[in-house]
PDB file of N, CA and C in Angstrom:
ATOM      1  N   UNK A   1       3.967   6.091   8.641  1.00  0.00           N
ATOM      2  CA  UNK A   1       4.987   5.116   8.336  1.00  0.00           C
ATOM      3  C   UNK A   1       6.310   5.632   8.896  1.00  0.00           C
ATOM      4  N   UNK A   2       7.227   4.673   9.520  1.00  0.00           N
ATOM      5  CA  UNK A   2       8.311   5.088  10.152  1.00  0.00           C
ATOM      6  C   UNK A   2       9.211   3.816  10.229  1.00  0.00           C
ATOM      7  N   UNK A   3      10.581   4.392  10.241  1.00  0.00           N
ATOM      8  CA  UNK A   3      11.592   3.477  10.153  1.00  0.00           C
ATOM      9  C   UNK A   3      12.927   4.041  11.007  1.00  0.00           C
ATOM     10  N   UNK A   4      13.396   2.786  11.824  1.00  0.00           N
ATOM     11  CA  UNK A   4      14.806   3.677  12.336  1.00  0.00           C
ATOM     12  C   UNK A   4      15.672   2.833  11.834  1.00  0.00           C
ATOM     13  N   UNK A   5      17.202   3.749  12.291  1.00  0.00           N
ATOM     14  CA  UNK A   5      18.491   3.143  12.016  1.00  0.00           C
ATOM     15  C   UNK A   5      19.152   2.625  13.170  1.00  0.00           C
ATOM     16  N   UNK A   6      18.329   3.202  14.697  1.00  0.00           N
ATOM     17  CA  UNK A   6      18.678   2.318  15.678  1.00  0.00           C
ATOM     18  C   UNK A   6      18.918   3.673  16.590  1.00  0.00           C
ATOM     19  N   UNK A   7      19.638   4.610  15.827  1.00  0.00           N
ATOM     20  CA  UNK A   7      19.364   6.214  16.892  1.00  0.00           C
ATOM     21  C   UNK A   7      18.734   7.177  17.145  1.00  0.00           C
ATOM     22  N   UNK A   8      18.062   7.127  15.232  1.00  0.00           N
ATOM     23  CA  UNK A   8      17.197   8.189  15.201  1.00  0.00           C
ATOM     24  C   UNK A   8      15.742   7.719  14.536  1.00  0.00           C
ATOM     25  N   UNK A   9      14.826   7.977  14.497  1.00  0.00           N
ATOM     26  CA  UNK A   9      13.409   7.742  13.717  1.00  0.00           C
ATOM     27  C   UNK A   9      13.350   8.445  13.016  1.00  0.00           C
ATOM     28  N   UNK A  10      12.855   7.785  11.204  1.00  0.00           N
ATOM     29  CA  UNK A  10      12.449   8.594  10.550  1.00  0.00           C
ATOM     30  C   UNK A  10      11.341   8.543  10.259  1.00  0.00           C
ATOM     31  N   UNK A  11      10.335   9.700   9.874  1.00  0.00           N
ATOM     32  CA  UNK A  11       8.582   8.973   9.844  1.00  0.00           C
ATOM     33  C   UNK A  11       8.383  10.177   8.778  1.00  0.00           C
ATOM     34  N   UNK A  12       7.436   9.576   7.997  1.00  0.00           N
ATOM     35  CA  UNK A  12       6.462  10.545   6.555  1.00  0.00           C
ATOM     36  C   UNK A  12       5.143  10.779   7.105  1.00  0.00           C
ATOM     37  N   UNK A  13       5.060  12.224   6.397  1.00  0.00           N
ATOM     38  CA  UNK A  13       3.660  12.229   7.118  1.00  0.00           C
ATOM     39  C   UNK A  13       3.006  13.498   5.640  1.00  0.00           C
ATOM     40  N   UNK A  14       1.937  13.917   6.291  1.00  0.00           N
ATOM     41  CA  UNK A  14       1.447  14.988   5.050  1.00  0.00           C
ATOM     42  C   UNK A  14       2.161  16.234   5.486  1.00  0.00           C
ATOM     43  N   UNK A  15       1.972  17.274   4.248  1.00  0.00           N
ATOM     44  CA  UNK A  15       2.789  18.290   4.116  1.00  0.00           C
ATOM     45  C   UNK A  15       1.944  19.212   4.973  1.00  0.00           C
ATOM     46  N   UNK A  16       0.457  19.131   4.666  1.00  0.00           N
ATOM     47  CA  UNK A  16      -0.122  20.183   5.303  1.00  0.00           C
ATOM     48  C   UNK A  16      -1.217  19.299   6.665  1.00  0.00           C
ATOM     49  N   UNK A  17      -0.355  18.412   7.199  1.00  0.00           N
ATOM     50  CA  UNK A  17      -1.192  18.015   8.642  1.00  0.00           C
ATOM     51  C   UNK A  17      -0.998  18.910   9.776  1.00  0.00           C
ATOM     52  N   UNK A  18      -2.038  18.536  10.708  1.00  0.00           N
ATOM     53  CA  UNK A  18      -1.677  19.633  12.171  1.00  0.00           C
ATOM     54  C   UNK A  18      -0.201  19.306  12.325  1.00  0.00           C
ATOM     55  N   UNK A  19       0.064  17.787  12.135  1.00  0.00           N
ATOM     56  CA  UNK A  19       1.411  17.324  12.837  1.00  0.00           C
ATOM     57  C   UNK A  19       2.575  18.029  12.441  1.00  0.00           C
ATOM     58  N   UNK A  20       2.118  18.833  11.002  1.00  0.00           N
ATOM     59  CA  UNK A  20       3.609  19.047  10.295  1.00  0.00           C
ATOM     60  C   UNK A  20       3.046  20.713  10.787  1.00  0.00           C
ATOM     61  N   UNK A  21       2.525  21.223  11.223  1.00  0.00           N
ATOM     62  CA  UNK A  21       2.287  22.640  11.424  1.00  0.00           C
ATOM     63  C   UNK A  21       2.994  22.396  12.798  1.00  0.00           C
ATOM     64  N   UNK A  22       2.578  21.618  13.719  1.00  0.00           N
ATOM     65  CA  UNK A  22       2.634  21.642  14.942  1.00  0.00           C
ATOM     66  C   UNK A  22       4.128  21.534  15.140  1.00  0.00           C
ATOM     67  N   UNK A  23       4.980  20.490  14.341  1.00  0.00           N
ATOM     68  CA  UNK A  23       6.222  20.555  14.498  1.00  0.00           C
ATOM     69  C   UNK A  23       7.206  21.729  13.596  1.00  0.00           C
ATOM     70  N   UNK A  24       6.417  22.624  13.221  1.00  0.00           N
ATOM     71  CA  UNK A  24       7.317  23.280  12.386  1.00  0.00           C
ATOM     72  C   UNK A  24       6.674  25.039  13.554  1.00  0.00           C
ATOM     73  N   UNK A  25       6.380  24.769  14.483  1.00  0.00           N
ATOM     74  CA  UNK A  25       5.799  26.080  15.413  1.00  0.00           C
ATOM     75  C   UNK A  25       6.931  25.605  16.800  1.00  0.00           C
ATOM     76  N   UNK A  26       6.679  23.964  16.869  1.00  0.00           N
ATOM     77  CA  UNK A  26       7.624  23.336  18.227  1.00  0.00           C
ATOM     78  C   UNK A  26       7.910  22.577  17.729  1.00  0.00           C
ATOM     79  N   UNK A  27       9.634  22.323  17.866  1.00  0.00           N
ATOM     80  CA  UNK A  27      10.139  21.080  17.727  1.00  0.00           C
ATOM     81  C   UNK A  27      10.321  19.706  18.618  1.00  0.00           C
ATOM     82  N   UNK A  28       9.790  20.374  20.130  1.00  0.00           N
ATOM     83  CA  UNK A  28       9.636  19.152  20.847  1.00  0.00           C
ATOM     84  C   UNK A  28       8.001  18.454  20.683  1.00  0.00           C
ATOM     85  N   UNK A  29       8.806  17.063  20.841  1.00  0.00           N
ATOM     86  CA  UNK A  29       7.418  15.957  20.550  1.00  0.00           C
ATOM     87  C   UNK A  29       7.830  15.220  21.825  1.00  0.00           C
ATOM     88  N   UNK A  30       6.185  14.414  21.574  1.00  0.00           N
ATOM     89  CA  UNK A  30       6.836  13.077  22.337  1.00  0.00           C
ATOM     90  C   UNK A  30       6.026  11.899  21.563  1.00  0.00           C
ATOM     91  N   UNK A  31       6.861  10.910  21.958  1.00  0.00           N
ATOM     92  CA  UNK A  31       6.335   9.671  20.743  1.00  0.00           C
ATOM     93  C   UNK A  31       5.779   8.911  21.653  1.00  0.00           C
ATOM     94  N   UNK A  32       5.250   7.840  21.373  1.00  0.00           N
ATOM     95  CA  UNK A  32       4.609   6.794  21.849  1.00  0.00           C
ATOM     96  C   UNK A  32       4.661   5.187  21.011  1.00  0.00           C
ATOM     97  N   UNK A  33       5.029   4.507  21.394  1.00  0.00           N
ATOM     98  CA  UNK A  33       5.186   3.324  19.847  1.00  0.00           C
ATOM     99  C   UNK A  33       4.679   1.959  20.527  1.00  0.00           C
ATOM    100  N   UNK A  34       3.085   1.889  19.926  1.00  0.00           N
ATOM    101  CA  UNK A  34       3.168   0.536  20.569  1.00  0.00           C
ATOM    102  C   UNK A  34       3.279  -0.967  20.233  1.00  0.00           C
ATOM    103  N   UNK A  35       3.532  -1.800  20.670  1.00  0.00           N
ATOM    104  CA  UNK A  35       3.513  -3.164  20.308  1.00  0.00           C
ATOM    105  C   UNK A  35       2.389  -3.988  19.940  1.00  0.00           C
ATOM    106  N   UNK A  36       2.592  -4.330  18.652  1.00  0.00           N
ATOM    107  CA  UNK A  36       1.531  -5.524  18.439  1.00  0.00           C
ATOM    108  C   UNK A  36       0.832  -6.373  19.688  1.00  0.00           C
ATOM    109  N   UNK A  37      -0.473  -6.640  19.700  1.00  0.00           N
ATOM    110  CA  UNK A  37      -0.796  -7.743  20.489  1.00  0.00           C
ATOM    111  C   UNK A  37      -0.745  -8.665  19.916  1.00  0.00           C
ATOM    112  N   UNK A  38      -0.899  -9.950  20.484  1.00  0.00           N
ATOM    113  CA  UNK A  38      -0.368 -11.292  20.276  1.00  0.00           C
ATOM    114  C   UNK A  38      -1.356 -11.907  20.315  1.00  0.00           C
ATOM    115  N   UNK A  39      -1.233 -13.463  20.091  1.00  0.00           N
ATOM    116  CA  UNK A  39      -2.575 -14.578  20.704  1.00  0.00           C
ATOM    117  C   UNK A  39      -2.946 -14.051  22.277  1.00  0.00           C
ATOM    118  N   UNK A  40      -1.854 -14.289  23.131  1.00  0.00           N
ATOM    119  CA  UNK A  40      -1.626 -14.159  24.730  1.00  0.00           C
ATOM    120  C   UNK A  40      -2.549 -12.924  24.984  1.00  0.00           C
ATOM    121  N   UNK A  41      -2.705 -11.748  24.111  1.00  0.00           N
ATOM    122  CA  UNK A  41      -3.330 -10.652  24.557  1.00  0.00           C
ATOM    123  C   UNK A  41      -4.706 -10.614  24.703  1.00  0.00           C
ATOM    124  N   UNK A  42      -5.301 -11.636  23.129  1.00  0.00           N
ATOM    125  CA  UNK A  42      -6.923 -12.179  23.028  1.00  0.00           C
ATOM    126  C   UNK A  42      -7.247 -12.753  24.320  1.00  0.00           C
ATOM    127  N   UNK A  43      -6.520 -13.566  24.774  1.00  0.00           N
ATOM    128  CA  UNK A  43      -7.429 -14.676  25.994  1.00  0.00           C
ATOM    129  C   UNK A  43      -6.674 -13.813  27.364  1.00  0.00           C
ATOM    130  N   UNK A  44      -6.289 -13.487  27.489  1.00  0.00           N
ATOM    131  CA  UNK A  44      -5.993 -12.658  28.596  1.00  0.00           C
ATOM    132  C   UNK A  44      -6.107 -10.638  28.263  1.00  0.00           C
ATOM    133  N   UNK A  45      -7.184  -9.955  28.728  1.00  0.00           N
ATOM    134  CA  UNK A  45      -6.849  -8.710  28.520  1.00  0.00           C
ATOM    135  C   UNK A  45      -6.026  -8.377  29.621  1.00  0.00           C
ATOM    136  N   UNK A  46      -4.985  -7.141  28.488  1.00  0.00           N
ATOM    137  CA  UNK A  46      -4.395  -6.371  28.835  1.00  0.00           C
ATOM    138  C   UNK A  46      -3.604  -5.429  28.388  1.00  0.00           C
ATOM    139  N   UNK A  47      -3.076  -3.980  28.774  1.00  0.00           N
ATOM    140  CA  UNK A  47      -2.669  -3.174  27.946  1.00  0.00           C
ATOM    141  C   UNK A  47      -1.328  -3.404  26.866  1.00  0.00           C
ATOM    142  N   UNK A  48      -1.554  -2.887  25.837  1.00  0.00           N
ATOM    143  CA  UNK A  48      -0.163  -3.372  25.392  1.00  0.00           C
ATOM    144  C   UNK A  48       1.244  -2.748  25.472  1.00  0.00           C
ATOM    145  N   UNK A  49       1.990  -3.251  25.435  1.00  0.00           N
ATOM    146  CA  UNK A  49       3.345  -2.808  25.656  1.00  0.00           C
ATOM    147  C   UNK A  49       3.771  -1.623  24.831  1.00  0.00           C
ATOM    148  N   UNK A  50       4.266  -0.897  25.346  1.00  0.00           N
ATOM    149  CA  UNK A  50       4.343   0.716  24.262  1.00  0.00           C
ATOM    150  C   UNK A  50       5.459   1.464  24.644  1.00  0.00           C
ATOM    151  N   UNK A  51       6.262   1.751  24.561  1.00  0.00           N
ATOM    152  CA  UNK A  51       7.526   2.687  24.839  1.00  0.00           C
ATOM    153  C   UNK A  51       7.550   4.236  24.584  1.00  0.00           C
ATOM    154  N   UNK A  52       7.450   4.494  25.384  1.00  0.00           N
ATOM    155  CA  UNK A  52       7.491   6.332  25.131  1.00  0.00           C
ATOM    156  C   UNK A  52       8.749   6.946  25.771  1.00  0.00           C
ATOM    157  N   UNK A  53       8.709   8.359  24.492  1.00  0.00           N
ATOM    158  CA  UNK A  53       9.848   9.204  24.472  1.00  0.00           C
ATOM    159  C   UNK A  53       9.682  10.500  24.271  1.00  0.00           C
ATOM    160  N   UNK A  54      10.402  11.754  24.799  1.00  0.00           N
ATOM    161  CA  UNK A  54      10.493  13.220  24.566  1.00  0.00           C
ATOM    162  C   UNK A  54      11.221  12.660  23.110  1.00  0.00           C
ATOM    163  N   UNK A  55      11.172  13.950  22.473  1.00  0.00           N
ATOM    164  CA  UNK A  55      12.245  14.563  21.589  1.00  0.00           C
ATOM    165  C   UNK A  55      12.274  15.054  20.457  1.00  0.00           C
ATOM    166  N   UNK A  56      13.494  15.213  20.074  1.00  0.00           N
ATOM    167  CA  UNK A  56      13.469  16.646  18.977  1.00  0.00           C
ATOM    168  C   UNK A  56      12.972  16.179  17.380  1.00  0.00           C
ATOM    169  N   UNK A  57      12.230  17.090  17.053  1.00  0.00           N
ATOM    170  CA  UNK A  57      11.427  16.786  15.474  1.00  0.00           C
ATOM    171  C   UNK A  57      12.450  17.629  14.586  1.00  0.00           C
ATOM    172  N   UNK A  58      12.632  17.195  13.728  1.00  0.00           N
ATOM    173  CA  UNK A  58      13.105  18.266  12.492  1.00  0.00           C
ATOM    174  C   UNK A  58      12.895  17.894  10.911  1.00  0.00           C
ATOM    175  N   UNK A  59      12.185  18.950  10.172  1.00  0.00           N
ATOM    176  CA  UNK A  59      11.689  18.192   9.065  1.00  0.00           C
ATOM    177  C   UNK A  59      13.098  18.344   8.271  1.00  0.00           C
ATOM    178  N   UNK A  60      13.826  16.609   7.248  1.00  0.00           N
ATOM    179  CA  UNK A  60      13.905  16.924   6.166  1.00  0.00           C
ATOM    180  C   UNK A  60      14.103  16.553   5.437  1.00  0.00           C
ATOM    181  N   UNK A  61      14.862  17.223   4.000  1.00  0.00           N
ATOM    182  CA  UNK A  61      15.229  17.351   2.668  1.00  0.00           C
ATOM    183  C   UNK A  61      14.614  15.615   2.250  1.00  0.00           C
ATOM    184  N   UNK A  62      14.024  16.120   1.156  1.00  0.00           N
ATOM    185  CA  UNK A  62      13.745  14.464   0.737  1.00  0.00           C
ATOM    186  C   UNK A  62      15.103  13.828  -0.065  1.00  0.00           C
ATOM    187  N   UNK A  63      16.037  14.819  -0.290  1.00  0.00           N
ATOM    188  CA  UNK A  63      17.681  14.653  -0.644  1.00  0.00           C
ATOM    189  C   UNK A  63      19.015  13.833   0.164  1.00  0.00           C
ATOM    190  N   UNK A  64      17.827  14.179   1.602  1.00  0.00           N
ATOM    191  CA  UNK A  64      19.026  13.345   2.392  1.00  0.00           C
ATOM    192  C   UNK A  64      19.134  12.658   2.298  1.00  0.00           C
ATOM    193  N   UNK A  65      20.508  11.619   2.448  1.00  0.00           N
ATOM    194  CA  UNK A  65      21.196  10.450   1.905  1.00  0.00           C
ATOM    195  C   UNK A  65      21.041   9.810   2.802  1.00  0.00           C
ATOM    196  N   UNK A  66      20.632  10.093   4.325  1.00  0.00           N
ATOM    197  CA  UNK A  66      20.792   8.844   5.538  1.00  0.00           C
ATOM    198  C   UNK A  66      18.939   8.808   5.516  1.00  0.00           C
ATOM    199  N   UNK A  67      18.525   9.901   5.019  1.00  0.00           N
ATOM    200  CA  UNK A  67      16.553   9.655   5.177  1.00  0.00           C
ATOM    201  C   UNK A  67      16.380   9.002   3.919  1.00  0.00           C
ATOM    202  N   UNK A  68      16.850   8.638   3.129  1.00  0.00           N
ATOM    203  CA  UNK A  68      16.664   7.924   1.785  1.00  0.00           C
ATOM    204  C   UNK A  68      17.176   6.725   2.255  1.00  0.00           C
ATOM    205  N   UNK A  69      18.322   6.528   3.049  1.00  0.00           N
ATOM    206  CA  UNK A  69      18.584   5.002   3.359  1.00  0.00           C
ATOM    207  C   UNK A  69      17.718   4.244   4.491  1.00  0.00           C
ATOM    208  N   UNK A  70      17.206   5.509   5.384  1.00  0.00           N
ATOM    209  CA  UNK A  70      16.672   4.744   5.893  1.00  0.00           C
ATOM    210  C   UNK A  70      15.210   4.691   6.386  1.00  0.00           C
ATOM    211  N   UNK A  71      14.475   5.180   4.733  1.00  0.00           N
ATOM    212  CA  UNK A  71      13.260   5.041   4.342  1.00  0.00           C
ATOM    213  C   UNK A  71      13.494   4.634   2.892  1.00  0.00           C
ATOM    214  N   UNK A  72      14.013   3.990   2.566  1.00  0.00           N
ATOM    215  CA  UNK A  72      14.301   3.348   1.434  1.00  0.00           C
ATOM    216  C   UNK A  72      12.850   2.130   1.011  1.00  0.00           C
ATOM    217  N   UNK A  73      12.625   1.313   2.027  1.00  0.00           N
ATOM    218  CA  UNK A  73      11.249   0.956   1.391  1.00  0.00           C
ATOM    219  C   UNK A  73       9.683   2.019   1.488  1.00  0.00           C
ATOM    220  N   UNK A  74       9.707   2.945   2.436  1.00  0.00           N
ATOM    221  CA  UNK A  74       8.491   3.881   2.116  1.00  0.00           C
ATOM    222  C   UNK A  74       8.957   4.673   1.518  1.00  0.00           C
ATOM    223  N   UNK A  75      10.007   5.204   0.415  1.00  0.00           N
ATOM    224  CA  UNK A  75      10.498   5.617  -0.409  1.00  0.00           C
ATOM    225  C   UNK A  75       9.529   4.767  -2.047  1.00  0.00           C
ATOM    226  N   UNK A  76      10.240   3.612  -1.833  1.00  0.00           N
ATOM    227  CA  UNK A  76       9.741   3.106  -2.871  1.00  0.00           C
ATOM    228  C   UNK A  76       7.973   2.958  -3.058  1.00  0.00           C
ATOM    229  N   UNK A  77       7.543   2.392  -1.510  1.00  0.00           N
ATOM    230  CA  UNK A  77       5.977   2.443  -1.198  1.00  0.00           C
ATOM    231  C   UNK A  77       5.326   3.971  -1.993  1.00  0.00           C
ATOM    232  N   UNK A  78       5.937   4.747  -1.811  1.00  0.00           N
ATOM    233  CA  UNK A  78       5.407   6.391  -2.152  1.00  0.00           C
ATOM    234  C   UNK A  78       5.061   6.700  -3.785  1.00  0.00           C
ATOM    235  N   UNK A  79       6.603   6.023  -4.554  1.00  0.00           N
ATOM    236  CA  UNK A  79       6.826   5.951  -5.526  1.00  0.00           C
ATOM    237  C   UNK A  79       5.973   5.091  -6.611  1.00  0.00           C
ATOM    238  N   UNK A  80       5.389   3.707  -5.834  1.00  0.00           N
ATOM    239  CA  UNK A  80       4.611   3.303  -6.551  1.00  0.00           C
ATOM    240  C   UNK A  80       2.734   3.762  -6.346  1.00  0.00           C
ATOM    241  N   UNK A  81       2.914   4.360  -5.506  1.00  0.00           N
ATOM    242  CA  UNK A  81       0.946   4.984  -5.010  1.00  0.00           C
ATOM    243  C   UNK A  81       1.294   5.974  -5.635  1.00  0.00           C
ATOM    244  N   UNK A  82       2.436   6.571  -6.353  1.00  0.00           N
ATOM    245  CA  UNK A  82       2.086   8.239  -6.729  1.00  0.00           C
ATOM    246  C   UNK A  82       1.738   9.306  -5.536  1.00  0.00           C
ATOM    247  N   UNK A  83       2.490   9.048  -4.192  1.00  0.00           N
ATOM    248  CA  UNK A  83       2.209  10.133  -3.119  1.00  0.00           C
ATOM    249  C   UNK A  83       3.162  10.672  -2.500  1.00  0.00           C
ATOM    250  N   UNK A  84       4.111  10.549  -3.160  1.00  0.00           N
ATOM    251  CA  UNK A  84       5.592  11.308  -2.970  1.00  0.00           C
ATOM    252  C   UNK A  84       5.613  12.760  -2.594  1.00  0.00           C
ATOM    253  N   UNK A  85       4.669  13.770  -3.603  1.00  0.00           N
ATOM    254  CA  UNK A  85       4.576  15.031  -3.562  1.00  0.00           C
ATOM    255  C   UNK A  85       3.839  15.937  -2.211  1.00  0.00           C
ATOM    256  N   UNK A  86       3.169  14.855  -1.622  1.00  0.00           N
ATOM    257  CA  UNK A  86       1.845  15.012  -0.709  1.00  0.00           C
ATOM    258  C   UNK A  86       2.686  14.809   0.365  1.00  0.00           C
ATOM    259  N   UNK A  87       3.741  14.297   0.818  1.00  0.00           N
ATOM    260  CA  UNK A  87       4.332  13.795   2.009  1.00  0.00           C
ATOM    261  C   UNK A  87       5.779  14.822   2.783  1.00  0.00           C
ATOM    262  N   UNK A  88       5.924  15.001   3.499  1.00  0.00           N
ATOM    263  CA  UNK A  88       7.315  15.093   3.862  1.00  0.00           C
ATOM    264  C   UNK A  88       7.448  14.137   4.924  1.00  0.00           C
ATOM    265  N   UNK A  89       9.543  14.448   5.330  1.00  0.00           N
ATOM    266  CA  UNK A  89      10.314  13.952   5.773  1.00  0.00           C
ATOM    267  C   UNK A  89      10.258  14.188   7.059  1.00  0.00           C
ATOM    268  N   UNK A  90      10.387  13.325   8.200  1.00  0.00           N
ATOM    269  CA  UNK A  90      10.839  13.929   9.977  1.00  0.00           C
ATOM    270  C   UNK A  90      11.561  13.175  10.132  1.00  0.00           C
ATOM    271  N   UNK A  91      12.856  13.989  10.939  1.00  0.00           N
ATOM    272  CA  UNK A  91      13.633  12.957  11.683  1.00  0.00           C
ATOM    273  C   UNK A  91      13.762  13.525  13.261  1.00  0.00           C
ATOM    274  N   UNK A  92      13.540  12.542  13.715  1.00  0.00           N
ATOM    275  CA  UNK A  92      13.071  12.455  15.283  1.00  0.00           C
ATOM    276  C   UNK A  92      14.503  11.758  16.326  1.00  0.00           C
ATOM    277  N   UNK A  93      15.036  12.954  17.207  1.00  0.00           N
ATOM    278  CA  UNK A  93      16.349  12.414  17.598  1.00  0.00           C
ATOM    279  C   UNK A  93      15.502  12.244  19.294  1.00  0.00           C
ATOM    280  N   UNK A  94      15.801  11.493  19.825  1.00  0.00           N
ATOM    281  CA  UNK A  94      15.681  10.999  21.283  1.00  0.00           C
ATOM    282  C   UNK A  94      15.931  11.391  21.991  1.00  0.00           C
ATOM    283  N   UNK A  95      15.678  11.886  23.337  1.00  0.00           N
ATOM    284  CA  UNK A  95      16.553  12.288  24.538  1.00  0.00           C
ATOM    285  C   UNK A  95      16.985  11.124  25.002  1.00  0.00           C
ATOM    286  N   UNK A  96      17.673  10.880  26.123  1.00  0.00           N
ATOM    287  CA  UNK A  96      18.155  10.338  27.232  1.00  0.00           C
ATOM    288  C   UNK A  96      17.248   8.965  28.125  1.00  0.00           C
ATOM    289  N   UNK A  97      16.428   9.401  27.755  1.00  0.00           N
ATOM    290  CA  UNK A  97      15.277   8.429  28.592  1.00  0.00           C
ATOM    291  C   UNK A  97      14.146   8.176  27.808  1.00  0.00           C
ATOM    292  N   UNK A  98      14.050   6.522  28.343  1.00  0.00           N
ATOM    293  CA  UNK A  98      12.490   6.076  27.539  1.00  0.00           C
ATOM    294  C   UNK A  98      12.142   5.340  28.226  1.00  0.00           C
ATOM    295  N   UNK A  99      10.650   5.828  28.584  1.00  0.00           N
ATOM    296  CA  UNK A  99      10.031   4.827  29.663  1.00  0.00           C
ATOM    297  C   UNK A  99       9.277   3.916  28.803  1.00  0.00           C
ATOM    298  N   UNK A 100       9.170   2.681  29.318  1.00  0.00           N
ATOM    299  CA  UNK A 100       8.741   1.807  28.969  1.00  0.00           C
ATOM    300  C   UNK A 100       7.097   1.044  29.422  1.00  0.00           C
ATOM    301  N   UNK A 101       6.217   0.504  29.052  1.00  0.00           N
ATOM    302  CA  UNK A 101       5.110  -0.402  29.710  1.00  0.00           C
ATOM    303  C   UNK A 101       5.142  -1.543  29.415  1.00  0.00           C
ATOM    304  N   UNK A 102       5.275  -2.443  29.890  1.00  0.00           N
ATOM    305  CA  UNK A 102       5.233  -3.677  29.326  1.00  0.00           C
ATOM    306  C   UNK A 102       6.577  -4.743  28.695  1.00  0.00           C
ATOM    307  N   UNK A 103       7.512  -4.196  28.761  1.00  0.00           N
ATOM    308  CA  UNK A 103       8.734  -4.445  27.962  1.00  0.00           C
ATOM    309  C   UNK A 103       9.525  -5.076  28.512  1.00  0.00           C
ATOM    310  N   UNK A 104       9.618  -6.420  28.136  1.00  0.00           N
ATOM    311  CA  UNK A 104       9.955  -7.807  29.079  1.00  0.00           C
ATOM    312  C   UNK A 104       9.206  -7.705  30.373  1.00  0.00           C
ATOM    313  N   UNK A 105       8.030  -7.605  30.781  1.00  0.00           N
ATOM    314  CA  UNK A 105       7.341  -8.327  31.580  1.00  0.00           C
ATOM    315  C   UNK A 105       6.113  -9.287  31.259  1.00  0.00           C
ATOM    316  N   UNK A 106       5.759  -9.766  32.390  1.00  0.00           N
ATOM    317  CA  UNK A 106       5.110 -10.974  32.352  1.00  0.00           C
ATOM    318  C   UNK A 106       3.912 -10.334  31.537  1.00  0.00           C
ATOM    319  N   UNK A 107       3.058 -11.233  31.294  1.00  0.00           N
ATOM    320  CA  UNK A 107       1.611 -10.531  30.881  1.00  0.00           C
ATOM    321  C   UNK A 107       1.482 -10.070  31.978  1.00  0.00           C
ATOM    322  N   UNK A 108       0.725 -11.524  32.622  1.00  0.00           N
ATOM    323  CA  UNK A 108       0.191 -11.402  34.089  1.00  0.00           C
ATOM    324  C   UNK A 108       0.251 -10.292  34.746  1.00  0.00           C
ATOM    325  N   UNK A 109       1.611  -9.682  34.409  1.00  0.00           N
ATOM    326  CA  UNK A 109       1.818  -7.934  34.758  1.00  0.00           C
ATOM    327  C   UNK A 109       1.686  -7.020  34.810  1.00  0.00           C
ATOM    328  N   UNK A 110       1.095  -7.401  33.002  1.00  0.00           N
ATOM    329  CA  UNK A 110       0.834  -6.183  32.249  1.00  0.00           C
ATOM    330  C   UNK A 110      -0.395  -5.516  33.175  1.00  0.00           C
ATOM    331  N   UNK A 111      -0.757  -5.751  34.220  1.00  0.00           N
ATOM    332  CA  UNK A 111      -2.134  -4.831  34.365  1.00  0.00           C
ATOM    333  C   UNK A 111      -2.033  -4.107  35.902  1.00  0.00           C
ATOM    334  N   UNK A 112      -0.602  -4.682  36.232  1.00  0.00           N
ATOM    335  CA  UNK A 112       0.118  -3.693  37.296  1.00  0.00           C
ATOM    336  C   UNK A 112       1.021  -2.940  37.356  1.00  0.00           C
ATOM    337  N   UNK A 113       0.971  -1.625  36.711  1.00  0.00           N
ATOM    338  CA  UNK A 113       1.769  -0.388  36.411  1.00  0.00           C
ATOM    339  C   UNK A 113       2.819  -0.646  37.312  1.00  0.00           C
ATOM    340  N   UNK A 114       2.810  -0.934  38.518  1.00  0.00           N
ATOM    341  CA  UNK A 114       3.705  -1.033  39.763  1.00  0.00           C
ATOM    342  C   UNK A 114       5.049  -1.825  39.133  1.00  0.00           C
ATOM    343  N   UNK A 115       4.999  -3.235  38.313  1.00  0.00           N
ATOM    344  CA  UNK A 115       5.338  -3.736  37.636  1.00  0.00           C
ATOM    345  C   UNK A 115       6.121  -3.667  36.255  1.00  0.00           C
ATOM    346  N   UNK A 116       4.787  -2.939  35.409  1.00  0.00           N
ATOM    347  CA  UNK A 116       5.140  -2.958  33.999  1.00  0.00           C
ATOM    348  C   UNK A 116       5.647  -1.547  33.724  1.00  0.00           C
ATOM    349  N   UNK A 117       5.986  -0.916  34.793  1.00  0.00           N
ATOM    350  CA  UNK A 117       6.392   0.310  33.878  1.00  0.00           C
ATOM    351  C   UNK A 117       7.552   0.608  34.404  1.00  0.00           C
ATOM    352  N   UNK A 118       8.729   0.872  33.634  1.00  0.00           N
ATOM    353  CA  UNK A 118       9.974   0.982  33.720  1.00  0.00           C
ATOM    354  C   UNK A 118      10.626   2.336  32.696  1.00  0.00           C
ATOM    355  N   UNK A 119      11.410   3.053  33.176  1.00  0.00           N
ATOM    356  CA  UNK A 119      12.660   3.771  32.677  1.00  0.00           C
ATOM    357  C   UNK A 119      13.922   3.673  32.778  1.00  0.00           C
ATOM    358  N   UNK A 120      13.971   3.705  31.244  1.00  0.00           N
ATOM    359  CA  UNK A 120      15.557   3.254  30.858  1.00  0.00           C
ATOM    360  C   UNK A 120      16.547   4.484  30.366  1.00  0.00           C
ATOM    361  N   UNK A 121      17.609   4.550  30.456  1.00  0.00           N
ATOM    362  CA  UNK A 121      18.672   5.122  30.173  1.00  0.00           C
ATOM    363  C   UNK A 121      19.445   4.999  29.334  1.00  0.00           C
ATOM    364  N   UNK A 122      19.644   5.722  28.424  1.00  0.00           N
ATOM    365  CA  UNK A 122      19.990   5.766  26.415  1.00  0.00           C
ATOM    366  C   UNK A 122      21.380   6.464  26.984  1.00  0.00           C
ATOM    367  N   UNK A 123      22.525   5.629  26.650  1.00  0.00           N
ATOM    368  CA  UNK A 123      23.992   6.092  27.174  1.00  0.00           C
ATOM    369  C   UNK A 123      24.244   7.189  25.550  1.00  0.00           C
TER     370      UNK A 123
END
C-alpha cells in the first residue's frame, strides 16, 4: 500500500520482509508503478502503462507528522485489521528522471517501445 503527496512516496510494508532488509543494507531502489488496464486493454492486447524510477528509500518513524498525513487512510486501514505492529514506514524520494511506457500514448502504440517509451525530467 502506498500513497504520495506529489514529491515523495510513502509505502507500508512488513517489518521483517526481504524488502525491509534489503532497504535497510541499500538505500537505493527502483520503483516501478503500473497502471490499471482498462476495457481498451481486454479487446486489444497490450502492455500496460507503468512509470519507472531510481531512488532513495528511508525507513520512518510511525511519529512522523507528514507520513501520518500522508498515509492517513492506510493508517486507519492498519488500525482497523489490527496490523499496525507488523508493518513499517518508507519514504521514497525520487531522482531527477522517470521514464515512462505508455503515458499519453495511443494504445495502438502501446506495443511499439519506439513510441511508448519516454523520459521525463522532474525540475
Amino acid at each position: 500500500m502506498y500513497n504520495s503527496d506529489g514529491k515523495e512516496i510513502y509505502f507500508v510494508t512488513g517489518k521483517n520482509t526481504l524488502k525491509t532488509k534489503n532497504i535497510q543494507f541499500n538505500d537505493n531502489v527502483s520503483i516501478t508503478i503500473p497502471f490499471y488496464r482498462n476495457l481498451f486493454h481486454k479487446l486489444i492486447p497490450a502492455p500496460p502503462a507503468e512509470i519507472h524510477f531510481k531512488a532513495k528509500a528511508q525507513i520512518v518513524s510511525k511519529q512522523d507528522e507528514k507520513a501520518r498525513e500522508v498515509l492517513k487512510e492506510i493508517i486507519e486501514f492498519e488500525e482497523k485489521t489490527g496490523t499496525t505492529e507488523e508493518s513499517i514506514w518508507i519514504k521514497v524520494t525520487t531522482g531527477r528522471k522517470i521514464a515512462t511506457y505508455g503515458v499519453g500514448v495511443k494504445l495502438l502504440d502501446m506495443r511499439k517501445p519506439e513510441k511508448a517509451r519516454n523520459i521525463v525530467e522532474i525540475n
